[in-house]
Protein backbone atom coordinates (compact mmCIF):
# COMPACT_ATOMS: atom_id res chain seq x y z
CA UNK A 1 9.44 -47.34 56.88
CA UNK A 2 7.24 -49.80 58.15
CA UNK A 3 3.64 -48.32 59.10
CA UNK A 4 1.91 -50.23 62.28
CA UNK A 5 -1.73 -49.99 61.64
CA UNK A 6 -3.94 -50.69 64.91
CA UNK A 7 -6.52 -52.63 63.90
CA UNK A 8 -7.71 -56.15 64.03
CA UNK A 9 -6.42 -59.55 62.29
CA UNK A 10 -8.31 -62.83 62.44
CA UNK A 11 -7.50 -65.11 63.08
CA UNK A 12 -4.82 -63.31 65.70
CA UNK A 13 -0.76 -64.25 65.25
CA UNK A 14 -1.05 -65.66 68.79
CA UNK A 15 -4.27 -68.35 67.75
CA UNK A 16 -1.78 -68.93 64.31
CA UNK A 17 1.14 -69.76 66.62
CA UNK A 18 -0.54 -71.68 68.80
CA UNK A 19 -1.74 -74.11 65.83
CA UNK A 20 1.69 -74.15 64.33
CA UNK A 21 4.28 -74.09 67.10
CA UNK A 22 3.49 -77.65 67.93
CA UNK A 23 4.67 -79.12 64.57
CA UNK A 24 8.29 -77.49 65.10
CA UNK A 25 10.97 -80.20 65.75
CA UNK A 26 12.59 -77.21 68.52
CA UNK A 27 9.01 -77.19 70.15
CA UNK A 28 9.63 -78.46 73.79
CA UNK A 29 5.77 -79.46 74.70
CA UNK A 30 4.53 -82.76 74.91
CA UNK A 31 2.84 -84.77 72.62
CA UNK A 32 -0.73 -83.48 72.35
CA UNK A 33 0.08 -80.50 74.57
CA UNK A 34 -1.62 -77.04 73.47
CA UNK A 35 0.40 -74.50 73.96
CA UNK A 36 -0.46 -71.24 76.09
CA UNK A 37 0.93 -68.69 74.45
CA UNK A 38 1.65 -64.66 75.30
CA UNK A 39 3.30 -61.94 73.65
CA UNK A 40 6.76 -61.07 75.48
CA UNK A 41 9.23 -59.13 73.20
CA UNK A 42 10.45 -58.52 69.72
CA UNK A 43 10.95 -55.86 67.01
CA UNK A 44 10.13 -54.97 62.83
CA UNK A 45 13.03 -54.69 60.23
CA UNK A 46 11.64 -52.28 57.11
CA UNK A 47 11.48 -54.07 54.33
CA UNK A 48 13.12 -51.85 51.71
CA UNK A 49 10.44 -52.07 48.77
CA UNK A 50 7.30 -51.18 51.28
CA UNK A 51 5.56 -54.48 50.30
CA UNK A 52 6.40 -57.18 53.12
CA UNK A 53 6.00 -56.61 56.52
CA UNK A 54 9.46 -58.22 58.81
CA UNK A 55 9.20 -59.06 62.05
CA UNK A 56 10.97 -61.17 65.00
CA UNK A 57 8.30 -62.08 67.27
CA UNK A 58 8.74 -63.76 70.91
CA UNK A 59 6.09 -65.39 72.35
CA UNK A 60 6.04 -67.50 75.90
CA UNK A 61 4.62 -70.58 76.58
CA UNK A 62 3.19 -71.40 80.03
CA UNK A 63 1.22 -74.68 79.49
CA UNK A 64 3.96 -76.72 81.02
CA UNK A 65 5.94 -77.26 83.97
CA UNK A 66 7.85 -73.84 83.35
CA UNK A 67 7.72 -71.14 80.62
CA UNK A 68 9.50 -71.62 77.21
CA UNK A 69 10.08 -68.61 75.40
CA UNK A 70 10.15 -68.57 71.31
CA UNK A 71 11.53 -66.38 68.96
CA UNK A 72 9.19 -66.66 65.79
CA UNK A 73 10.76 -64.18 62.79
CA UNK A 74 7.65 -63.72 60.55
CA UNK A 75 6.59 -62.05 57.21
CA UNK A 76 3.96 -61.05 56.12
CA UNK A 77 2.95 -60.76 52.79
CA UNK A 78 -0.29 -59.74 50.16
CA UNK A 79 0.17 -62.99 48.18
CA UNK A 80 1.49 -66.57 48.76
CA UNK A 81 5.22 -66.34 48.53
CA UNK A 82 6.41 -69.04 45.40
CA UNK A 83 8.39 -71.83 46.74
CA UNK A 84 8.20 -71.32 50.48
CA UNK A 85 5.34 -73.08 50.93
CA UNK A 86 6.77 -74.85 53.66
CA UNK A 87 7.31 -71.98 55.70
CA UNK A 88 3.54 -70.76 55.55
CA UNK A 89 2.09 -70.57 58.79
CA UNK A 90 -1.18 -69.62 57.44
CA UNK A 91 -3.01 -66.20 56.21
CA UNK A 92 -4.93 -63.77 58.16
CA UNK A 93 -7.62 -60.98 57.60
CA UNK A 94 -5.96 -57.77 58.58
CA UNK A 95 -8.90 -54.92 59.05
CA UNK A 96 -6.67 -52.62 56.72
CA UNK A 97 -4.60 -54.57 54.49
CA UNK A 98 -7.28 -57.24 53.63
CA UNK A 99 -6.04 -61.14 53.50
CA UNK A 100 -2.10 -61.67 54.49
CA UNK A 101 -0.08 -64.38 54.02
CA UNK A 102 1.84 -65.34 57.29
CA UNK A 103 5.44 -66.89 56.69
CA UNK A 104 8.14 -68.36 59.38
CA UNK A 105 10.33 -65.49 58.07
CA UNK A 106 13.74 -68.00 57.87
CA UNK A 107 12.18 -69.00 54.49
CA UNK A 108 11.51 -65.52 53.34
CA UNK A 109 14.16 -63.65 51.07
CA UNK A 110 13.41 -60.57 52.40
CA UNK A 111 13.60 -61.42 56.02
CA UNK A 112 16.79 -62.89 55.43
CA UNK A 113 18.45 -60.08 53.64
CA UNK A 114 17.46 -57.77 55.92
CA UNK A 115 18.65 -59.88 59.40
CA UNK A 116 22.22 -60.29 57.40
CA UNK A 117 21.95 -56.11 57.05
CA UNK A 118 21.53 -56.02 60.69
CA UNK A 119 24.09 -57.57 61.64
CA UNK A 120 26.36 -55.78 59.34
CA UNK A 121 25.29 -52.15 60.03
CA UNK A 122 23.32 -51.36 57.23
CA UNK A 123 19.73 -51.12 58.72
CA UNK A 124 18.31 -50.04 62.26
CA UNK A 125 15.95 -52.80 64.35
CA UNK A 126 12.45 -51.00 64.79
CA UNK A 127 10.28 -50.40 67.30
CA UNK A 128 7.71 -53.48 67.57
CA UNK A 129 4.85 -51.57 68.24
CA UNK A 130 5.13 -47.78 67.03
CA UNK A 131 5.72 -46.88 63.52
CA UNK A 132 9.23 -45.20 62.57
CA UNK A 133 10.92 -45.70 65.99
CA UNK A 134 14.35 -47.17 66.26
CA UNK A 135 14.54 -49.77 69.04
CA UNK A 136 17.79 -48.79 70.94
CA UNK A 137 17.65 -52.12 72.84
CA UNK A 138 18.54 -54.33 69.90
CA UNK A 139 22.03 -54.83 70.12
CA UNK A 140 24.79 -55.73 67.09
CA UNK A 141 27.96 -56.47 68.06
CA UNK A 142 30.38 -57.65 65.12
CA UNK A 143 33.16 -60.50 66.00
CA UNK A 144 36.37 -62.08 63.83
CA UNK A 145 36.21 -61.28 60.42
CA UNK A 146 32.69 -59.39 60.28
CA UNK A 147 29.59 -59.75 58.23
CA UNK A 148 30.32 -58.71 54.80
CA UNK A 149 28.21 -56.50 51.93
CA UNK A 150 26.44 -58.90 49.97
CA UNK A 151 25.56 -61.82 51.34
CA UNK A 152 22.42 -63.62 50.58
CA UNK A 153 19.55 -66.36 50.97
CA UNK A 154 17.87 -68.51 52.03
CA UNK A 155 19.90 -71.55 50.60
CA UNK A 156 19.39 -74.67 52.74
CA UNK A 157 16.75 -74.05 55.99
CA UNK A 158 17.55 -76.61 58.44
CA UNK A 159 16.08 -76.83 62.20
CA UNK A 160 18.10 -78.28 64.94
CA UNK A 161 16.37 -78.80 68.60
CA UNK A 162 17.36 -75.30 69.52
CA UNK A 163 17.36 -73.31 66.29
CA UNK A 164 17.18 -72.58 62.72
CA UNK A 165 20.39 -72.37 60.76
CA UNK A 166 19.87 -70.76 57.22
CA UNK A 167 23.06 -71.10 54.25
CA UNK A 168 24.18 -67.68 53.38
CA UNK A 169 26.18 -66.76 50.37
CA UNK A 170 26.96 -64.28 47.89
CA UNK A 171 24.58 -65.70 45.28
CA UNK A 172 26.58 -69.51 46.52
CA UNK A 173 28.50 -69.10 43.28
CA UNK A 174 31.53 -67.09 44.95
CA UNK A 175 32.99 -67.32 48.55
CA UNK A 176 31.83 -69.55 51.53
CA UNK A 177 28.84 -70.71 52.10
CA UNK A 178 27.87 -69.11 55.73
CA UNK A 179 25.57 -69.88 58.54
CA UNK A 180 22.76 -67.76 59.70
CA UNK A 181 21.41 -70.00 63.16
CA UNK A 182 18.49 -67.89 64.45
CA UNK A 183 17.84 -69.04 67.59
CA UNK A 184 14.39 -70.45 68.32
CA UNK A 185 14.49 -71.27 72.20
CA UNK A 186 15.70 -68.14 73.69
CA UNK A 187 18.06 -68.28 77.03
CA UNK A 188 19.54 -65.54 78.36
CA UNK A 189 23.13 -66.44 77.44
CA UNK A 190 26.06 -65.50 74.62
CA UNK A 191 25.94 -67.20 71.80
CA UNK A 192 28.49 -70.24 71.39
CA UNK A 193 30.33 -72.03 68.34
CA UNK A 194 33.26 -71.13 66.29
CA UNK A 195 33.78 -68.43 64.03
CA UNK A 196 31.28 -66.24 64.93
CA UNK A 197 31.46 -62.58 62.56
CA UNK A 198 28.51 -61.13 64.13
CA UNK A 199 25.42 -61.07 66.79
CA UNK A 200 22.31 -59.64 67.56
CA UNK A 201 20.88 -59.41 70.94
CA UNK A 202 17.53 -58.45 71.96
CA UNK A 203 15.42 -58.87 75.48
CA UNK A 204 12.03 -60.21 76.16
CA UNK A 205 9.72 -60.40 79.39
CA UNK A 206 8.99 -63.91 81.03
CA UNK A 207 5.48 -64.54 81.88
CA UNK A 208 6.18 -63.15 86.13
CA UNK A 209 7.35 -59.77 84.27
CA UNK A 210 11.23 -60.52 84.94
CA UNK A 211 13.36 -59.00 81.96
CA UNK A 212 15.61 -61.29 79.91
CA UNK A 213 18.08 -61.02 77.43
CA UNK A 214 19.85 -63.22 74.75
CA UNK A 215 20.95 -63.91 71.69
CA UNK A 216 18.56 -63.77 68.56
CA UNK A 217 20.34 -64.83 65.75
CA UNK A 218 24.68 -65.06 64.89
CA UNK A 219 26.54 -65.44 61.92
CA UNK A 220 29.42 -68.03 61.53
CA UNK A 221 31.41 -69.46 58.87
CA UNK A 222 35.07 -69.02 57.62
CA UNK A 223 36.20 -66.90 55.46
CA UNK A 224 39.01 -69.15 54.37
């Protein structure tokens, strides 16, 4: 169970964000535009060892002509995480916890594992903000052939203009090699492509207050 402390972190996720959202290839502000960024939505996965804190963060960007929303997955973790150094964001003093290391979560092992659990039934989306509280308004629905027991990653992390799409195996010895896409501009529509086994929905609040929902992340692949 993952426990929410309230207390402080410096520098905050938002000021982190802010600094790192601009280097995405999916970020839609100009060049040399800083973004303005809010909290709008989200929720925690429990990591099942206690150690790593999981959780899909959206954030909304009003420094252009209209608001962007984000979805930002992140982990966070008491020592640098070997081999995803590209997916550091940076590390933060947390008033309890003491230094953190701050990961895009698509590049975390953990974070992975436990979005393909998700989707398959095997864990319960949390509460964002209160500590063991199941958020009822994350939403699974399973499609075509399912997401199976066992899958893993991250293999390849690739971004798109949209998204992230993460290979999934089991271990990428046997079976396909799937597709995680976790969506990084969030619309309030169903998710599209071909062979989707599964998909998790979850809302968020644009920056007038007006509710919106979409998809967070699918998995797709055949099984043949």
């Amino acid at each position: 169970m993952a426990v929410i402390h309230r207390t402080t972190m410096f520098p905050g996720k938002l000021e982190l964000l802010s600094g790192w959202l601009p280097s995405r290839p999916w970020y839609r502000g100009g060049e040399g535009s800083v973004p303005l960024l809010a909290k709008a939505g989200g929720f925690r996965l429990d990591d099942p060892e206690g150690e790593v804190g999981v959780e899909f963060m959206v954030v909304t960007d009003d420094s252009g002509d209209a608001p962007v929303a984000y979805l930002v997955p992140l982990t966070y973790r008491g020592a640098p995480l070997k081999g995803a150094e590209e997916g550091l964001i940076g590390t933060s003093e947390h008033g309890v916890l003491g230094r953190r290391w701050i990961y895009d979560g698509v590049h975390d092992l953990v974070l992975v594992e436990q979005l393909l659990a998700l989707l398959a039934g095997r864990t319960t989306a949390q509460d964002q903000d209160a500590s063991d509280a199941p958020d009822p308004t994350v939403e699974v629905r399973t499609e075509g052939e399912g997401v199976a027991v066992g899958l893993t990653g991250p293999g390849r992390v690739a971004d798109t203009a949209g998204a992230t799409v993460v290979a999934v195996g089991r271990g990428f010895e046997e079976g396909p090699v799937l597709h995680l896409t976790v969506s990084r501009v969030l619309r309030p529509e169903p998710a599209a492509g071909d062979d989707v086994r599964g998909q998790l929905l979850a809302g968020w609040s644009a920056p007038d207050g007006t509710g919106e929902r979409g998809v967070f992340a699918f998995l797709s692949g055949s099984g043949r």
